[in-house]
Protein backbone atom coordinates (compact mmCIF):
# COMPACT_ATOMS: atom_id res chain seq x y z
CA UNK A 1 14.23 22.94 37.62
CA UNK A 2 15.20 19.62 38.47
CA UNK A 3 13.03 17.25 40.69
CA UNK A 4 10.86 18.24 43.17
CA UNK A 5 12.33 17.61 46.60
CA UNK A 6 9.07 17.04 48.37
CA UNK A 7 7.42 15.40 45.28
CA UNK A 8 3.82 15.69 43.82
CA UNK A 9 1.91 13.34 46.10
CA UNK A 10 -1.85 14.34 47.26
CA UNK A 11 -0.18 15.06 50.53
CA UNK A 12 2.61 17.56 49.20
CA UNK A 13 -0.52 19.10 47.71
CA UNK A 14 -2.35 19.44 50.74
CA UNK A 15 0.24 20.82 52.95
CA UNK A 16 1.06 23.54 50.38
CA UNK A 17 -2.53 24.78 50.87
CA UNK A 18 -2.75 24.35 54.44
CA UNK A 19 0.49 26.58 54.29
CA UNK A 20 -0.74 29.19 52.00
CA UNK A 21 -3.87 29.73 54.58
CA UNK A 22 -2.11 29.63 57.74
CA UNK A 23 0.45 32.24 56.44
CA UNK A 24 -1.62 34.40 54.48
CA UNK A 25 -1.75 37.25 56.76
CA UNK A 26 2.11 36.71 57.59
CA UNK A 27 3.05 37.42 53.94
CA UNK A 28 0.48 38.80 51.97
CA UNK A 29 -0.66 41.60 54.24
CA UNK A 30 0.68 44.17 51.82
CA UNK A 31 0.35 41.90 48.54
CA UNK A 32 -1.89 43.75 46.01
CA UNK A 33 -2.00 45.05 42.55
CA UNK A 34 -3.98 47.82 41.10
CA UNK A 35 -6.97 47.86 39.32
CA UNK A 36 -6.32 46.43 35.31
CA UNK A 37 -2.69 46.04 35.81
CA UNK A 38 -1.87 42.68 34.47
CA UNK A 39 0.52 40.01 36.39
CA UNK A 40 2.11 37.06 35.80
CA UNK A 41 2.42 34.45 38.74
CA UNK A 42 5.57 32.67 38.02
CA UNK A 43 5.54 28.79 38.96
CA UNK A 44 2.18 28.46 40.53
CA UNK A 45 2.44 24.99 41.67
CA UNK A 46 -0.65 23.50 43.14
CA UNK A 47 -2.72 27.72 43.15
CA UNK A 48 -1.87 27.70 46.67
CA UNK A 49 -1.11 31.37 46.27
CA UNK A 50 -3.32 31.87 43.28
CA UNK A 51 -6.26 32.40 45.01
CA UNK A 52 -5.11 34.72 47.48
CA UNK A 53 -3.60 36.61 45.26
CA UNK A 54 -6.42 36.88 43.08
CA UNK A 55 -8.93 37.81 46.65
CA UNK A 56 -6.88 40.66 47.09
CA UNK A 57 -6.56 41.78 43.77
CA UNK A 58 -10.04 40.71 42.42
CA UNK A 59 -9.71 43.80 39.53
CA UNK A 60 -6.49 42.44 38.00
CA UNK A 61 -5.70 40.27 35.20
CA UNK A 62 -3.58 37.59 36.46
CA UNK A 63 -1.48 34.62 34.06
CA UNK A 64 -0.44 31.60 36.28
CA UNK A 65 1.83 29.58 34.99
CA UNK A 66 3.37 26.35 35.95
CA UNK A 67 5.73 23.84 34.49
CA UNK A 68 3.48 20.64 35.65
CA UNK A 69 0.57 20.00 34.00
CA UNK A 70 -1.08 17.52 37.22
CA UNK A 71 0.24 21.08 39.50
CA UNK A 72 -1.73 23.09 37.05
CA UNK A 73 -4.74 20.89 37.01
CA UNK A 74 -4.85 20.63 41.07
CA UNK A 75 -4.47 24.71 40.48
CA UNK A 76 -7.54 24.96 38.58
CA UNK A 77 -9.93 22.96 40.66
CA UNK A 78 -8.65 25.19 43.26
CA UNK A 79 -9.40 28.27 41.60
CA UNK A 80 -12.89 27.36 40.45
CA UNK A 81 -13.55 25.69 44.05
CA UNK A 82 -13.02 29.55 44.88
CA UNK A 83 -15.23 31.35 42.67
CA UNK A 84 -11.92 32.60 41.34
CA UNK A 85 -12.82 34.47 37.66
CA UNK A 86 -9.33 36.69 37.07
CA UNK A 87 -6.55 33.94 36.73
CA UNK A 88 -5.32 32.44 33.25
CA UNK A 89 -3.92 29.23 33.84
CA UNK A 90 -1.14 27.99 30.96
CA UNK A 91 1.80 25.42 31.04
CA UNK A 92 5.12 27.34 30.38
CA UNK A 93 8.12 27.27 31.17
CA UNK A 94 10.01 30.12 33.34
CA UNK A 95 13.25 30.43 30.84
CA UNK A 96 10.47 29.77 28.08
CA UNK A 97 8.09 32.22 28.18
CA UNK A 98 5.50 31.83 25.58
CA UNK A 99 4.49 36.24 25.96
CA UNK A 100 5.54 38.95 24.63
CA UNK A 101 8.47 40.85 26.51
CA UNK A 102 7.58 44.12 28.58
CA UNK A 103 4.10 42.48 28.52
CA UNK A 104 3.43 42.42 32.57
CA UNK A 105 3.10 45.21 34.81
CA UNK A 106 3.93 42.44 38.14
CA UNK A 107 5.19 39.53 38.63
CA UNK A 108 5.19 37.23 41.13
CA UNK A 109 7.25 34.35 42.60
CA UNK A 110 6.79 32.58 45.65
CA UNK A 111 8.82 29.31 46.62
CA UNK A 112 10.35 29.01 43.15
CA UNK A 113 14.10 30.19 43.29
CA UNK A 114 14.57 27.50 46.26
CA UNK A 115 14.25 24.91 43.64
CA UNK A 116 16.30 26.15 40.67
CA UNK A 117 19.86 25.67 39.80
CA UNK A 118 20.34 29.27 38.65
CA UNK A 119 17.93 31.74 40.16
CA UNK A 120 19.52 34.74 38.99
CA UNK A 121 19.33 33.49 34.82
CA UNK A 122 15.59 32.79 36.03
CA UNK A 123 15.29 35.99 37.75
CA UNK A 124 17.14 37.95 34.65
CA UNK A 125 14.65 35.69 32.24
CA UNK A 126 11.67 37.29 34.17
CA UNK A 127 12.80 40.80 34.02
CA UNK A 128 12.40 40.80 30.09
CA UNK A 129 8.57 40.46 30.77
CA UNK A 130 8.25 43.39 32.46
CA UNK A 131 6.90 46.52 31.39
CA UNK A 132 9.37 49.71 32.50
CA UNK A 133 9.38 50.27 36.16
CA UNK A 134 7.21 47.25 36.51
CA UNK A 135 7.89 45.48 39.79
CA UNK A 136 8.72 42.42 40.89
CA UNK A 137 7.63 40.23 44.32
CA UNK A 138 9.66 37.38 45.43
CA UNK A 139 8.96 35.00 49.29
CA UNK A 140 11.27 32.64 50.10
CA UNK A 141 11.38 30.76 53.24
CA UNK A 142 15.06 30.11 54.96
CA UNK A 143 15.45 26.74 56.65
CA UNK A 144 19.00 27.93 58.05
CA UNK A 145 16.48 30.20 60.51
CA UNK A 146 14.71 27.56 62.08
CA UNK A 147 14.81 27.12 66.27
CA UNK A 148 12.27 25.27 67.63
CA UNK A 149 12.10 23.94 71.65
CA UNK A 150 12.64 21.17 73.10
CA UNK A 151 15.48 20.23 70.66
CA UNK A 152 17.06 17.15 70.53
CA UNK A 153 19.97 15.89 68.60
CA UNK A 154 17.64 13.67 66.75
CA UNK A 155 15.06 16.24 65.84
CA UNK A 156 18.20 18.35 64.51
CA UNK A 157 19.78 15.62 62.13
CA UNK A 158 15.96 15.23 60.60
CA UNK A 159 15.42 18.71 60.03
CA UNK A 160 19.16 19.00 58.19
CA UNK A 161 18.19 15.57 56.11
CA UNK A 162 15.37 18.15 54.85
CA UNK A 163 17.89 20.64 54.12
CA UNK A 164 20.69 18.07 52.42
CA UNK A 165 18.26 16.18 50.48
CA UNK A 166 17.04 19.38 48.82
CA UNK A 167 20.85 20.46 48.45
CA UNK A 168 20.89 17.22 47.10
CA UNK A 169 18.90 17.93 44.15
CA UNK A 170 20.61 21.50 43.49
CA UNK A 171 18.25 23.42 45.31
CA UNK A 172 18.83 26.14 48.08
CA UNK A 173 16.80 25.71 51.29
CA UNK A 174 18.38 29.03 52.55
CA UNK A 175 17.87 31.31 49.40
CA UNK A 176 15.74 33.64 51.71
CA UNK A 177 18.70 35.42 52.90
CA UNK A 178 20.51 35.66 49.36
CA UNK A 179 16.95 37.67 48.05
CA UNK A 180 18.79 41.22 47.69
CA UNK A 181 22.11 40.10 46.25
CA UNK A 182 20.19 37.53 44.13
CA UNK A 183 17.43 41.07 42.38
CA UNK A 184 20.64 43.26 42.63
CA UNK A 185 22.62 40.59 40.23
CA UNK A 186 20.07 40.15 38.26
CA UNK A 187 19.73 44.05 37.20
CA UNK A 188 16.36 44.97 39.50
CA UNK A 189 16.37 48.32 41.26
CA UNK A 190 14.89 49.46 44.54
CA UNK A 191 14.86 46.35 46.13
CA UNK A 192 13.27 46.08 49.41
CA UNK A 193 13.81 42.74 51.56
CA UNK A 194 11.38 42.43 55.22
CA UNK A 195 11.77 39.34 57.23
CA UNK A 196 8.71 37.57 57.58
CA UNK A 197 8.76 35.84 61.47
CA UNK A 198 6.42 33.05 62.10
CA UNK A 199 6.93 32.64 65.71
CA UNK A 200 5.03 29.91 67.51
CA UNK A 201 3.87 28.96 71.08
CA UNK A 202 1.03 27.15 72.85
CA UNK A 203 -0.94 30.35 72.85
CA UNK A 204 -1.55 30.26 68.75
CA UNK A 205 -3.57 27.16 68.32
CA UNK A 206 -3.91 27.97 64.87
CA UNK A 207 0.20 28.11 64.28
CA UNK A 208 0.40 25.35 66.24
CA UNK A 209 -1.91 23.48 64.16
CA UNK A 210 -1.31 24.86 60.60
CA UNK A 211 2.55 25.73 60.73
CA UNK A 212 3.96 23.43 62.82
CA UNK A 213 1.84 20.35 62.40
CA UNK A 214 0.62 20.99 58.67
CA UNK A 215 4.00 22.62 56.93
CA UNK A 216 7.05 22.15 58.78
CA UNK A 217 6.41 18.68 60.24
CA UNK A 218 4.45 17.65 57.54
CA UNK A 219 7.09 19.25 54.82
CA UNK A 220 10.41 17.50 56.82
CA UNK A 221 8.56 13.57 56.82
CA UNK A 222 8.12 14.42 53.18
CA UNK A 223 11.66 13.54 52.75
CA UNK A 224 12.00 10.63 54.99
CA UNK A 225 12.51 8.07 52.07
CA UNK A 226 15.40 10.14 50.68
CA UNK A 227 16.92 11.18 53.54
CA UNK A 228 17.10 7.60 55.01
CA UNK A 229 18.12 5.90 51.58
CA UNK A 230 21.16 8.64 51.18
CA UNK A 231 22.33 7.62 54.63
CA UNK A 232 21.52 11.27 56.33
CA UNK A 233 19.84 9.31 59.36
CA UNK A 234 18.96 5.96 60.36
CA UNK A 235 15.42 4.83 60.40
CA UNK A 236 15.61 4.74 64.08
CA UNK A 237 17.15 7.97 64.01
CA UNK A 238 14.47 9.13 61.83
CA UNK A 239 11.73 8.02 63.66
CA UNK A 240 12.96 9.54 67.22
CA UNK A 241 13.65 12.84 65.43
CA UNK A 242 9.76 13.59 63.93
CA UNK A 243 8.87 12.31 67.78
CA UNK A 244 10.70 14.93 68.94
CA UNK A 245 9.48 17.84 66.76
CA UNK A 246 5.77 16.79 67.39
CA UNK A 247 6.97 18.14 71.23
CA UNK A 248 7.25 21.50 69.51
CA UNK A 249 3.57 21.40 69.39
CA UNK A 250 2.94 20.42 72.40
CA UNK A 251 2.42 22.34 75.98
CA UNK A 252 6.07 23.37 76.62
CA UNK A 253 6.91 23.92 73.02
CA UNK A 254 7.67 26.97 70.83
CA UNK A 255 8.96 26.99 66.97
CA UNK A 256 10.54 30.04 64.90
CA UNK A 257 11.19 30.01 61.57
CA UNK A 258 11.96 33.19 58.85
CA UNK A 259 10.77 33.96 55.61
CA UNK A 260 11.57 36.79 53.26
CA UNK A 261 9.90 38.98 50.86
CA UNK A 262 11.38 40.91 48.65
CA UNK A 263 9.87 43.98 46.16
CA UNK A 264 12.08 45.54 43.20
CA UNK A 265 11.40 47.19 40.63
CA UNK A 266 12.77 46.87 36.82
């Protein structure tokens, strides 16, 4: 993976978990494992999945691994601020694996594939972990579905910088919609993609608050250094353009965005 587009600053950190809770319900309605069946969490990050996963599926043995040591340290605290007892933290790499192949009865992957260069080598790496029929479960977001009102030609060219700069750094902001071809080329059967709406409007206070304010505002002035050094918007351009998606949260405003999930099996 190359470098992280938003970075690894206390802030990234924080709007990662205030993401993970304000979507939880969204995307992890139907996430659960059974009883003893062991899972590997592929590129944890901060544990701002960790711990729901592990809530939901307190009787399973769960390995979270993560290529950062500071995202894996932030991970722990989290885990033991959350009375969290079934989750193995280690450092290891995704194309690395330091287990034993057909080892895993689930894996999991959230926000990962957006950042790699090959997805489907990661995605055929993972497979080797998994015991027969084992299954796999994959969420990525797709920045190519976001509409948000008012919209103004300035709050546009910010919300692309977020998309280029990531491009920039060989990622794919829009790898929700590639999740079936992606499990189909990497040799994963039964694949199952649902969309994932967050729709927003002055009647959800707590979307308003946590998804528009605390992810998507927060994630897209994340990149405002990059985005204005590589000449993707002006500073005053820049500055009008976060303005103007603050008025998605206001009164009069409303914000959509997708994300995918995908199940398949080995």
């Amino acid at each position: 993976m190359k470098d992280y587009v938003h970075g690894y600053s206390k802030r990234e950190s924080e709007r990662l978990l205030d993401q993970a809770d304000t979507l939880a319900e969204i995307l992890h309605y139907d996430t659960q494992f059974p009883p003893g069946s062991k899972v590997l969490e592929a590129g944890c990050g901060v544990g701002a999945q960790t711990t729901l996963l592990a809530k939901k599926s307190r009787d399973a043995e769960i390995i979270s691994i993560d290529i950062s040591e500071d995202s894996l340290n932030h991970a722990k605290r989290a885990a033991k601020k959350s009375g969290i007892k079934n989750v193995e933290f280690q450092q290891a790499d995704i194309m690395n694996l330091p287990f034993e192949e057909e080892s895993f009865d689930h894996i999991f992957v959230c926000f990962v594939l957006e950042h790699l260069l090959n997805p489907v080598e990661a995605l055929e790496e993972l497979k080797k972990y998994l015991k027969k029929d084992g299954t796999i479960t994959v969420i990525e977001g797709d920045h190519g579905s976001c509409y948000f009102h008012p919209e103004s030609e300035e709050a546009v060219k910010a919300w692309k910088a977020l998309i280029k700069a990531q491009q920039e750094l060989g990622g794919d902001p829009m790898v929700g919609r590639r999740l079936y071809p992606l499990l189909d080329d990497a040799g994963f059967e039964e694949i199952v993609v649902t969309p994932r709406v967050v729709y927003v409007d002055n009647s959800k206070p707590q979307l308003v608050e946590g998804f528009i304010k605390k992810t998507i505002i927060a994630m897209v002035d994340g990149v405002k250094d990059q985005a204005i050094k590589s000449g993707l918007v002006s500073s005053t351009q820049w500055e009008k353009g976060i303005g103007d998606l603050h008025k998605s949260a206001e009164k009069d405003g409303t914000f959509f965005y997708n994300f995918f999930k995908a199940v398949a099996h080995k």
